[in-house]
N, C-alpha and C. Protein backbone atom coordinates (compact mmCIF):
# COMPACT_ATOMS: atom_id res chain seq x y z
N UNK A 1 207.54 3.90 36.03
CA UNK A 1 208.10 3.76 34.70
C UNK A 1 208.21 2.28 34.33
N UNK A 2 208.63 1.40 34.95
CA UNK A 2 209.12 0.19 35.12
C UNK A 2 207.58 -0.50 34.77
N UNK A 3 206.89 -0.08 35.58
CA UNK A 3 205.14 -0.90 35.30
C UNK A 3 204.65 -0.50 33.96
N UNK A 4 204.82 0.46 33.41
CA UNK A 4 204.10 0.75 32.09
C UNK A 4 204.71 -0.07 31.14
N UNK A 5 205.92 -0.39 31.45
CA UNK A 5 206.64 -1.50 30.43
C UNK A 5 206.36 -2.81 30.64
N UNK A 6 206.66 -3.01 31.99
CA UNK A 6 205.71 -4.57 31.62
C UNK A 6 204.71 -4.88 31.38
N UNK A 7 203.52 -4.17 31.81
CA UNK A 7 201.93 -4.24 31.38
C UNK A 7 202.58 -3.97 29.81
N UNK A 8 202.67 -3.05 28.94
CA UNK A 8 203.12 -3.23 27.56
C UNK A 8 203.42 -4.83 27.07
N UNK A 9 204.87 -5.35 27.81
CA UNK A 9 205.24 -6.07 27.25
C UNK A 9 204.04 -7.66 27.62
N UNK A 10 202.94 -7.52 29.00
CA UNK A 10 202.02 -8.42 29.40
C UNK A 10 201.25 -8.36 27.89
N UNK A 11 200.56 -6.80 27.69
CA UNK A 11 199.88 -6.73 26.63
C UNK A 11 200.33 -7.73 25.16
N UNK A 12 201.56 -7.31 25.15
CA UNK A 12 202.21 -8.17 23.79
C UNK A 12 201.31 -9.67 23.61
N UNK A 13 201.77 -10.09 24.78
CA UNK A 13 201.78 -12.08 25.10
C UNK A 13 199.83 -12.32 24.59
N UNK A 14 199.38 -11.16 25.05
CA UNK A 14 197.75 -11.33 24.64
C UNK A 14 197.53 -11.20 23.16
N UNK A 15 198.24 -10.39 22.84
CA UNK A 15 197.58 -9.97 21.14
C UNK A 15 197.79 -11.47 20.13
N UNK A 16 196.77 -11.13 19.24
CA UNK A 16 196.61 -12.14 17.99
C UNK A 16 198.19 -11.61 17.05
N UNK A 17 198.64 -12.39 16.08
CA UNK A 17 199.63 -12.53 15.22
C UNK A 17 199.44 -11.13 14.80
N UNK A 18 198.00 -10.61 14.42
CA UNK A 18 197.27 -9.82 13.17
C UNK A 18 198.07 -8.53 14.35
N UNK A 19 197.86 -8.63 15.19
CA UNK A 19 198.03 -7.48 16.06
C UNK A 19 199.30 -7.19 16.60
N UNK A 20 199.91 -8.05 16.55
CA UNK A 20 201.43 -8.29 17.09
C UNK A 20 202.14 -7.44 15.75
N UNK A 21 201.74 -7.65 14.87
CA UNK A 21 202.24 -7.84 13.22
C UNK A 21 202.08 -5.75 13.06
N UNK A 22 200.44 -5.49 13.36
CA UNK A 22 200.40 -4.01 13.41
C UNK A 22 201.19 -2.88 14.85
N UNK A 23 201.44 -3.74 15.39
CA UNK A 23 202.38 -2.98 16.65
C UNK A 23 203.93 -3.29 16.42
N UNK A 24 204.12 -4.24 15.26
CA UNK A 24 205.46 -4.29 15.08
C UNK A 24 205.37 -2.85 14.18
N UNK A 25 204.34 -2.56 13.12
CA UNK A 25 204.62 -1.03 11.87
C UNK A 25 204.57 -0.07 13.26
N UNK A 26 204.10 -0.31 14.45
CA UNK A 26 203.51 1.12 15.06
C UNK A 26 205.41 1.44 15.92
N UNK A 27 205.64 0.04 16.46
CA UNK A 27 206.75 0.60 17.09
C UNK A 27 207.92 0.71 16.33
N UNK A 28 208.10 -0.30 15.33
CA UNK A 28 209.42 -0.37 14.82
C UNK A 28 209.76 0.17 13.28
N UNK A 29 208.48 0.19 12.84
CA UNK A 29 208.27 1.50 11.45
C UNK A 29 208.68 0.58 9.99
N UNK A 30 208.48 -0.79 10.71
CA UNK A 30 208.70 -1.60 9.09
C UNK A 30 207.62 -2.83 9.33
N UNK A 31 207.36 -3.04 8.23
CA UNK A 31 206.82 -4.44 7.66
C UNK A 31 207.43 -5.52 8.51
N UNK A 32 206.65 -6.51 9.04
CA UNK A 32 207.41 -7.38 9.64
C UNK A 32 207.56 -8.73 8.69
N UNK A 33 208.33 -9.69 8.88
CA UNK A 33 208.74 -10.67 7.63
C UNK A 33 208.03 -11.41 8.51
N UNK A 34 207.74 -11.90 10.08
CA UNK A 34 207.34 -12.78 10.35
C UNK A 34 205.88 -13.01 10.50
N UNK A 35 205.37 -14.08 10.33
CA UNK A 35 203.79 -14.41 11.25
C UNK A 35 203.86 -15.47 12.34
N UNK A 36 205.68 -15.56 12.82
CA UNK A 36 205.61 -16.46 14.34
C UNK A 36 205.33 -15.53 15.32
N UNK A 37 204.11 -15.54 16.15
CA UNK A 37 203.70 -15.40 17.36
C UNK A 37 204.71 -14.83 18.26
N UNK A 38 205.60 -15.94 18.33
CA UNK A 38 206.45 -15.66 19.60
C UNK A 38 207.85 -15.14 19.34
N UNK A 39 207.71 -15.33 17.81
CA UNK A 39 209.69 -14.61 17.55
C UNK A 39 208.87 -13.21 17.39
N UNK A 40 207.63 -12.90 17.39
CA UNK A 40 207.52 -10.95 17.09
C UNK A 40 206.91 -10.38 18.22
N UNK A 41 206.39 -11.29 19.60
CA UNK A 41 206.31 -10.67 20.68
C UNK A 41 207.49 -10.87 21.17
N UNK A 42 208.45 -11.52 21.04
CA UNK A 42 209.82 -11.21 21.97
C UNK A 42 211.06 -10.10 21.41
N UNK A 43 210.93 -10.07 19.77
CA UNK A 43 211.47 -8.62 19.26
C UNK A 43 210.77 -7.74 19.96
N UNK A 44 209.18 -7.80 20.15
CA UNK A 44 208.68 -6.21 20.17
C UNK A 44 208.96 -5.45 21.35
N UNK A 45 208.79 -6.65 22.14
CA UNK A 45 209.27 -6.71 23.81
C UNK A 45 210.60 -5.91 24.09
N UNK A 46 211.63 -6.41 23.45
CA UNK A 46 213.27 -5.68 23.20
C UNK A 46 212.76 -4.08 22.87
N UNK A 47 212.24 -4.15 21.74
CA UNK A 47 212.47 -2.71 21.17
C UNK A 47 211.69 -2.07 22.25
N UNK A 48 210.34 -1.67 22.91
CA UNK A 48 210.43 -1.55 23.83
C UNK A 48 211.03 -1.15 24.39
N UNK A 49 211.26 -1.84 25.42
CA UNK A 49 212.83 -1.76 26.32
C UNK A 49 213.63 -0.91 25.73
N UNK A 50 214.16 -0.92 24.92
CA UNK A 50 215.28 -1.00 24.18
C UNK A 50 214.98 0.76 23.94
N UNK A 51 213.74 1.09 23.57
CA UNK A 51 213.24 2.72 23.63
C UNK A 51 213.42 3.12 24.71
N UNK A 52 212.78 2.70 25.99
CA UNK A 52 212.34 3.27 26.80
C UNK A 52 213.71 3.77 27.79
N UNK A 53 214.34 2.48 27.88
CA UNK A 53 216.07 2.90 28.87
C UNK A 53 216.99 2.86 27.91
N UNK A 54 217.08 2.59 26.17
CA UNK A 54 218.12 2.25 25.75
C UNK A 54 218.66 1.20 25.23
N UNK A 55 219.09 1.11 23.80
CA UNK A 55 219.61 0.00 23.28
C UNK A 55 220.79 -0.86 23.99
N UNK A 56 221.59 -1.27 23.06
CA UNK A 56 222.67 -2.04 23.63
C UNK A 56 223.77 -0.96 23.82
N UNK A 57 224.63 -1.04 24.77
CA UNK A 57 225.73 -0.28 25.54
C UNK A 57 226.58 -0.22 24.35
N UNK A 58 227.34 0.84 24.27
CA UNK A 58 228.59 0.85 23.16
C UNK A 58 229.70 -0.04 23.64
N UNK A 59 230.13 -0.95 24.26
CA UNK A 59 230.75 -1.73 24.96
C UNK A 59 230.12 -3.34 24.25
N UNK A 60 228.82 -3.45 24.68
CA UNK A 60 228.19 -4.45 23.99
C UNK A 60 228.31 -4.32 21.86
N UNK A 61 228.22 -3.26 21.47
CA UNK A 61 228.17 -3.39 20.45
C UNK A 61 229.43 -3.25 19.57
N UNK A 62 230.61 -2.69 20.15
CA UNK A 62 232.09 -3.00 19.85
C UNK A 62 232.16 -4.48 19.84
N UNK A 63 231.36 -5.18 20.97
CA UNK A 63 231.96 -6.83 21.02
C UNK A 63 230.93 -7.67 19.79
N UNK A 64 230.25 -7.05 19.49
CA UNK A 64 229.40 -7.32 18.59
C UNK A 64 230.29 -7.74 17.18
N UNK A 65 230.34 -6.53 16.88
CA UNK A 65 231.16 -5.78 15.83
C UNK A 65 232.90 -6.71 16.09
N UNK A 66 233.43 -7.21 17.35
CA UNK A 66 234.53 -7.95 17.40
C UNK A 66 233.97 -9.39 17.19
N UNK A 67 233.05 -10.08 17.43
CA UNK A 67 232.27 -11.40 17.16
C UNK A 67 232.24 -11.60 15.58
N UNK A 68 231.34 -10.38 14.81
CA UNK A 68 231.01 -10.89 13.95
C UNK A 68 231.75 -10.70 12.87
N UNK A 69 233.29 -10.69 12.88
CA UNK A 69 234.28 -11.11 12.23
C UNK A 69 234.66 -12.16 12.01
N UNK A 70 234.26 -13.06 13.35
CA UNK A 70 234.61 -14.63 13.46
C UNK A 70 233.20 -15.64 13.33
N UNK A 71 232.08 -14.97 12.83
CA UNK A 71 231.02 -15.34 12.74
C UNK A 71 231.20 -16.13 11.75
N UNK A 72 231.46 -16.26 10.46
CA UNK A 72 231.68 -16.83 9.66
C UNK A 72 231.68 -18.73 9.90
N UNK A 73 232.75 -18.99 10.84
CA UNK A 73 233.13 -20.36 11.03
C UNK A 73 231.53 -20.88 11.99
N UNK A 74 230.82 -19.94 12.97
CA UNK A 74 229.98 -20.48 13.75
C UNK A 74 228.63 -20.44 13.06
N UNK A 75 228.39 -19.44 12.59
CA UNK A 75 226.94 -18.89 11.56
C UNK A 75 226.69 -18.72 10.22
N UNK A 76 225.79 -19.75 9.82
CA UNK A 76 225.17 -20.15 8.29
C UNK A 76 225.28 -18.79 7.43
N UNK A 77 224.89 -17.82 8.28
CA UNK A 77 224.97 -16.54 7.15
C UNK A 77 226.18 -15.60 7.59
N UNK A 78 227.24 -15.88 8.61
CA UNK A 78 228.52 -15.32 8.76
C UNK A 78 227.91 -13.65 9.81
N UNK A 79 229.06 -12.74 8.99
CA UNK A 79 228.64 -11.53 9.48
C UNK A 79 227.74 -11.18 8.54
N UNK A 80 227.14 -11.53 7.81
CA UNK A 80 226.43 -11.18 6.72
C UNK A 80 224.79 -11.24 7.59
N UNK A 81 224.84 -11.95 8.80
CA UNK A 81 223.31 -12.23 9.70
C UNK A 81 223.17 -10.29 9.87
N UNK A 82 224.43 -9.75 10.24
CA UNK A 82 223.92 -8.47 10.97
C UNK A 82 223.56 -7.48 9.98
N UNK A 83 223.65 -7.04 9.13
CA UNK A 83 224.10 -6.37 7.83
C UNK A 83 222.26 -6.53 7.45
N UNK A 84 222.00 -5.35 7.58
CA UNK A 84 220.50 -5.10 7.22
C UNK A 84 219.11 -5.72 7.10
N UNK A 85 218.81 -5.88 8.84
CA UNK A 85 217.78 -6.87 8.63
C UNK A 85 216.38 -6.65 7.89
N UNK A 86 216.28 -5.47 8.04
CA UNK A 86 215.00 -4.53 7.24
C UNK A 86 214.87 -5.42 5.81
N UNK A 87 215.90 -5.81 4.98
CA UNK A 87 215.64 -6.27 3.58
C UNK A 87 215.06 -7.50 3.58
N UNK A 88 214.02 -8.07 2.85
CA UNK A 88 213.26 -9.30 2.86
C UNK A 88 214.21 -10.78 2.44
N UNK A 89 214.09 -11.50 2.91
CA UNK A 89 214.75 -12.95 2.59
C UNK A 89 214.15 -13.10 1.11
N UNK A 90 215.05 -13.84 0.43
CA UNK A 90 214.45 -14.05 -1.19
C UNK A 90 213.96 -15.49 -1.20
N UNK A 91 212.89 -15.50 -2.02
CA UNK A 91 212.20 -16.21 -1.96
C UNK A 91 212.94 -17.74 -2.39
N UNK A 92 212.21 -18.52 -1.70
CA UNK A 92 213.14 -20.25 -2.40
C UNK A 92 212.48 -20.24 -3.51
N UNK A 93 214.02 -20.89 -4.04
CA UNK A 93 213.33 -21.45 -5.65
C UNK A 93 212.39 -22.88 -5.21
N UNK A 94 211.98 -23.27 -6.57
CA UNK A 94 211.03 -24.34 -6.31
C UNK A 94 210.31 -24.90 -5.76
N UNK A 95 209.37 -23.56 -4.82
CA UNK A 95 208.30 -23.92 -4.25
C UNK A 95 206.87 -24.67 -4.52
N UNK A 96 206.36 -25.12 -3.77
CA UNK A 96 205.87 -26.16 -4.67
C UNK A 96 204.16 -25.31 -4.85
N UNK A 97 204.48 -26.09 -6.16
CA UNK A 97 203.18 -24.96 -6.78
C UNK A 97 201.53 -24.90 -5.95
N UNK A 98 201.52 -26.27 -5.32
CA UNK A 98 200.12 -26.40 -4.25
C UNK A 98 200.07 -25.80 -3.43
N UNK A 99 201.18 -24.66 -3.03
CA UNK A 99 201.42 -24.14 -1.77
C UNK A 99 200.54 -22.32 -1.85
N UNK A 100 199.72 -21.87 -1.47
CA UNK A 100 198.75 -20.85 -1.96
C UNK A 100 199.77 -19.48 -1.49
N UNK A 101 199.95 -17.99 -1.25
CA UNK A 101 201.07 -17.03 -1.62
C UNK A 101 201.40 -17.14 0.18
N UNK A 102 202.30 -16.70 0.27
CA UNK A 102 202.42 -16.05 1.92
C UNK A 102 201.54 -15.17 2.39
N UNK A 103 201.40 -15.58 3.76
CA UNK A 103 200.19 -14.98 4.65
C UNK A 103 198.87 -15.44 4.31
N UNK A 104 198.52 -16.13 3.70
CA UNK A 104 196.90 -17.63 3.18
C UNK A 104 196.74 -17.90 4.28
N UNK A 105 195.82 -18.01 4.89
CA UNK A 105 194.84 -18.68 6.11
C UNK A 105 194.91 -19.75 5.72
N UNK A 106 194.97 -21.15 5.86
CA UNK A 106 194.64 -22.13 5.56
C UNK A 106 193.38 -23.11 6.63
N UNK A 107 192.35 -22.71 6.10
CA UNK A 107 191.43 -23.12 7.15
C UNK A 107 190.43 -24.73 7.07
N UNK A 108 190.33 -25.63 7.86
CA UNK A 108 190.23 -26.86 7.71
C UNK A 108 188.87 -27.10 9.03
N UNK A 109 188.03 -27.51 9.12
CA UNK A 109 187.19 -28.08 10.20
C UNK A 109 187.44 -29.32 10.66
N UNK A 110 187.53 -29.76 11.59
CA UNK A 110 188.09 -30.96 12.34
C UNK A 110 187.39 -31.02 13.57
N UNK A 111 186.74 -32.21 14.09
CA UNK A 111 186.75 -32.38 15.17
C UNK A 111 185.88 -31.82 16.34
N UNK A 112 184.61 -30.40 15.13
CA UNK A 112 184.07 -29.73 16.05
C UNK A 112 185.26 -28.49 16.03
N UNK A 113 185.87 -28.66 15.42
CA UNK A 113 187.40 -27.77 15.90
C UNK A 113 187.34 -27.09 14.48
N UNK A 114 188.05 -25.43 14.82
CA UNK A 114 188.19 -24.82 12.78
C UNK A 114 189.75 -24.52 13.33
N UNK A 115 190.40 -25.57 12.20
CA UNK A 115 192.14 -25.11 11.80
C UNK A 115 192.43 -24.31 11.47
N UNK A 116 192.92 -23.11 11.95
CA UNK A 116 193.80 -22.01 10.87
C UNK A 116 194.50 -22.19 10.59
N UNK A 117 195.73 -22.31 9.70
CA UNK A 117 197.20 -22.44 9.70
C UNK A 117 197.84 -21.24 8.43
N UNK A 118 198.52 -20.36 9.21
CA UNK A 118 199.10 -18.82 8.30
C UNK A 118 200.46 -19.92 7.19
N UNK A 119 200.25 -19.40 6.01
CA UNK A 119 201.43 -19.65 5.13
C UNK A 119 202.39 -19.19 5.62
N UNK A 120 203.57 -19.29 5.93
CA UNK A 120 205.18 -18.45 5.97
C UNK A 120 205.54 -18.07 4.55
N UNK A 121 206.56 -17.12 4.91
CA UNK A 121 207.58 -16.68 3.38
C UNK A 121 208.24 -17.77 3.26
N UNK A 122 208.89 -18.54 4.26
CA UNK A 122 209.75 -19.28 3.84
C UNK A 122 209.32 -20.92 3.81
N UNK A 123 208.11 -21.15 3.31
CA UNK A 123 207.27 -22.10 3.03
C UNK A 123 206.73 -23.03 4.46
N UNK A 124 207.24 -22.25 5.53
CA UNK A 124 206.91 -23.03 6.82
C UNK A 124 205.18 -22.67 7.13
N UNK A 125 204.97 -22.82 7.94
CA UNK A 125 203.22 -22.72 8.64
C UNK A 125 202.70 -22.66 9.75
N UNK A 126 202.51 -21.68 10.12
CA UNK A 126 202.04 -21.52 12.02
C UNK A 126 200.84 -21.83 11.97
N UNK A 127 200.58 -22.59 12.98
CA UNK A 127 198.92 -23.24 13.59
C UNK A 127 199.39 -22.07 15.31
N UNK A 128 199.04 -21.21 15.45
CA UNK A 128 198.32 -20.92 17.14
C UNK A 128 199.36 -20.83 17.36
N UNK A 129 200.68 -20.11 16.93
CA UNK A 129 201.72 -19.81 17.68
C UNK A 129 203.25 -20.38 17.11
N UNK A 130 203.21 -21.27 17.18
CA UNK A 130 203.72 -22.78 16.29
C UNK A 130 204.36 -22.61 14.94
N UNK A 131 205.26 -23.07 14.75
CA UNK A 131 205.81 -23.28 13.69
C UNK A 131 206.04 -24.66 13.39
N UNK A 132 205.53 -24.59 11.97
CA UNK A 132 205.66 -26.23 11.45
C UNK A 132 206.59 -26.38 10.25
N UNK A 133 207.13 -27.12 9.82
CA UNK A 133 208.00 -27.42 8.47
C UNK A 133 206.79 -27.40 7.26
N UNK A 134 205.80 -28.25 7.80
CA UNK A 134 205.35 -28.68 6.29
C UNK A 134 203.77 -29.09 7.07
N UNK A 135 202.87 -29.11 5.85
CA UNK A 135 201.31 -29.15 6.06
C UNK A 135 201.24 -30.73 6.73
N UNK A 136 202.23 -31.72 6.11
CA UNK A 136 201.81 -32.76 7.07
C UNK A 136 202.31 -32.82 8.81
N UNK A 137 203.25 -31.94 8.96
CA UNK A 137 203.47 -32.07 10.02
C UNK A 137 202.42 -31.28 10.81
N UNK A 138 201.54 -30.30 10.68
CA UNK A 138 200.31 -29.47 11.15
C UNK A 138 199.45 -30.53 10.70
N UNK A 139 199.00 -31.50 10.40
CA UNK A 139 197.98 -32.51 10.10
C UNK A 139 198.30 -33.70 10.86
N UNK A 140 199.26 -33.84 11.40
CA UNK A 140 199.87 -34.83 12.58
C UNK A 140 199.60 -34.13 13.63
N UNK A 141 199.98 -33.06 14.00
CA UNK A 141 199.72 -32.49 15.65
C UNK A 141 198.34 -32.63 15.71
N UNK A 142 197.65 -32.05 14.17
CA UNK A 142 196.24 -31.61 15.06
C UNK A 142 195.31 -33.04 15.24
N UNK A 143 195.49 -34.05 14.38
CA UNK A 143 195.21 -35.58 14.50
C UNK A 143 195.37 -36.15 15.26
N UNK A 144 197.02 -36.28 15.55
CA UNK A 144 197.48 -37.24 16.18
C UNK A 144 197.79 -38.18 14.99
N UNK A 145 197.54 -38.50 14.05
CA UNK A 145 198.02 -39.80 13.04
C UNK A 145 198.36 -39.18 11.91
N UNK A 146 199.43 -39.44 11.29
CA UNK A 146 199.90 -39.40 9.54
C UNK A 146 198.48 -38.63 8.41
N UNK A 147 199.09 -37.50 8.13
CA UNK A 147 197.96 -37.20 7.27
C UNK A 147 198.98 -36.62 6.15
N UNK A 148 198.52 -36.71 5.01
CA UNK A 148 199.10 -36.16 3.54
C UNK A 148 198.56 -34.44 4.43
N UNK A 149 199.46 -33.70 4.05
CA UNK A 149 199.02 -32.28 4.37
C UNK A 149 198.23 -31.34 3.49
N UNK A 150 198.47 -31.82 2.52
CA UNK A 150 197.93 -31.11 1.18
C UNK A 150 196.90 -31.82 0.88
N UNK A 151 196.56 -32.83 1.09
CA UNK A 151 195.03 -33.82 1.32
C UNK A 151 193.92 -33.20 2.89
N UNK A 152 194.69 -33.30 3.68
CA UNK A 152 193.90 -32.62 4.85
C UNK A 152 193.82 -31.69 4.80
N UNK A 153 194.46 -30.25 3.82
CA UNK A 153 193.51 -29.37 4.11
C UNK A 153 193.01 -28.63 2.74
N UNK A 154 193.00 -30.08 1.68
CA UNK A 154 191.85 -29.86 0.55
C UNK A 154 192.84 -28.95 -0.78
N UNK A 155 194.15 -29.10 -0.66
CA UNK A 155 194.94 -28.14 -1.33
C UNK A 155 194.76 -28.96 -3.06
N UNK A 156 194.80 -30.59 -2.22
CA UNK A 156 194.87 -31.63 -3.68
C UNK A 156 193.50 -32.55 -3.29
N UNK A 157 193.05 -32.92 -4.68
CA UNK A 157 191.87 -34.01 -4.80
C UNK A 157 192.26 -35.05 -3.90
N UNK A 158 191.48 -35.78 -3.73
CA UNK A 158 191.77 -37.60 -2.73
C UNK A 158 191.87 -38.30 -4.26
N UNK A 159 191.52 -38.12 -4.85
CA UNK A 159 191.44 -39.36 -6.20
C UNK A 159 192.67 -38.80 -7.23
N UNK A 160 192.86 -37.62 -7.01
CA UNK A 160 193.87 -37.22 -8.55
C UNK A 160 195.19 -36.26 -7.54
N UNK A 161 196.33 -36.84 -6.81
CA UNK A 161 197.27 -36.44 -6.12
C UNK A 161 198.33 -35.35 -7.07
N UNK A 162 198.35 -34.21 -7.02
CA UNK A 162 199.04 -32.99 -7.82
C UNK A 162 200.42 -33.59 -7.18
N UNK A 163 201.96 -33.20 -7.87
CA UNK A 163 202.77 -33.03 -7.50
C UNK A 163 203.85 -33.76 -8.50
C-alpha cells in the first residue's frame, strides 16, 4: 500500500506543470489557480495521502479552528486564509497593460537555449519551476546581467519603450 503512494507521489516530481495542473482536475476535482511546479506537486502529494490513510485528525483540526481565531494578528489574510480556497483570487487592479492574459507562454531564444516563461494570475512568472516577481528578474537569471524584461522578451519595441 505504502509503495503505490510513493511511486504516485515519485511520479508527481516527473510531470510537466501541463500535467501536474491535469492531475490536480483528476484528483482534487477543481481548476487549479496555480502554474508553480512545486506548490501543485506538494498539494497533490497531501491529497494523496490525505485519500489514501486520511485527512487531518479531528484533534488537528479543532486546533486549527482554535489558531485561526488568533490568525488575524500573525496572517495577512487572518482567518479569512481558511474560508474557501476553491474561489479564485481577484484580479490586481492596474496591471500593466504589456503584460499578455494568464497562462501566455512567453517564449524567447537565447543562447542556443528556447525560454519559456508561464504568465501567473497574480502577475508573477515561472521559468522551469521558479517563480519570479517580474520579466526582468527572469531576464537576469537567464543572462546573468540586467535586462529590461519586457525588451528581452519582445513584449515592447527597443526604439519606442510602452509604459
Amino acid at each position: 500500500m505504502q509503495t503505490s503512494v510513493t511511486a504516485k507521489i515519485a511520479a508527481l516530481q516527473r510531470m510537466t506543470v501541463a500535467e501536474l495542473r491535469e492531475e490536480w482536475r483528476r484528483v482534487i476535482g477543481q481548476e487549479p489557480r496555480s502554474y508553480h511546479k512545486t506548490w501543485l506537486w506538494k498539494r497533490l502529494a497531501w491529497a494523496i495521502q490525505a485519500k489514501k490513510y486520511g485527512g487531518l485528525s479531528a484533534r488537528a483540526q479543532e486546533r486549527l479552528k482554535e489558531l485561526s481565531t488568533q490568525a488575524e494578528a500573525w496572517m495577512p489574510l487572518g482567518r479569512h486564509a481558511f474560508q474557501d480556497v476553491g474561489t479564485p483570487l481577484p484580479v490586481p487592479q492596474g496591471r500593466d497593460s504589456r503584460l499578455p492574459a494568464a497562462g501566455t507562454v512567453l517564449t524567447r531564444k537565447y543562447r542556443g537555449r528556447t525560454i519559456a516563461v508561464i504568465v501567473l494570475e497574480d502577475g508573477g512568472f515561472d521559468l522551469e519551476g521558479k517563480r519570479f516577481p517580474s520579466l526582468t528578474a527572469v531576464a537576469k537569471a537567464v543572462t546573468g546581467s540586467h535586462w529590461n524584461g519586457y525588451l528581452f522578451f519582445g513584449l515592447v519595441d527597443s526604439k519606442r519603450r510602452a509604459g
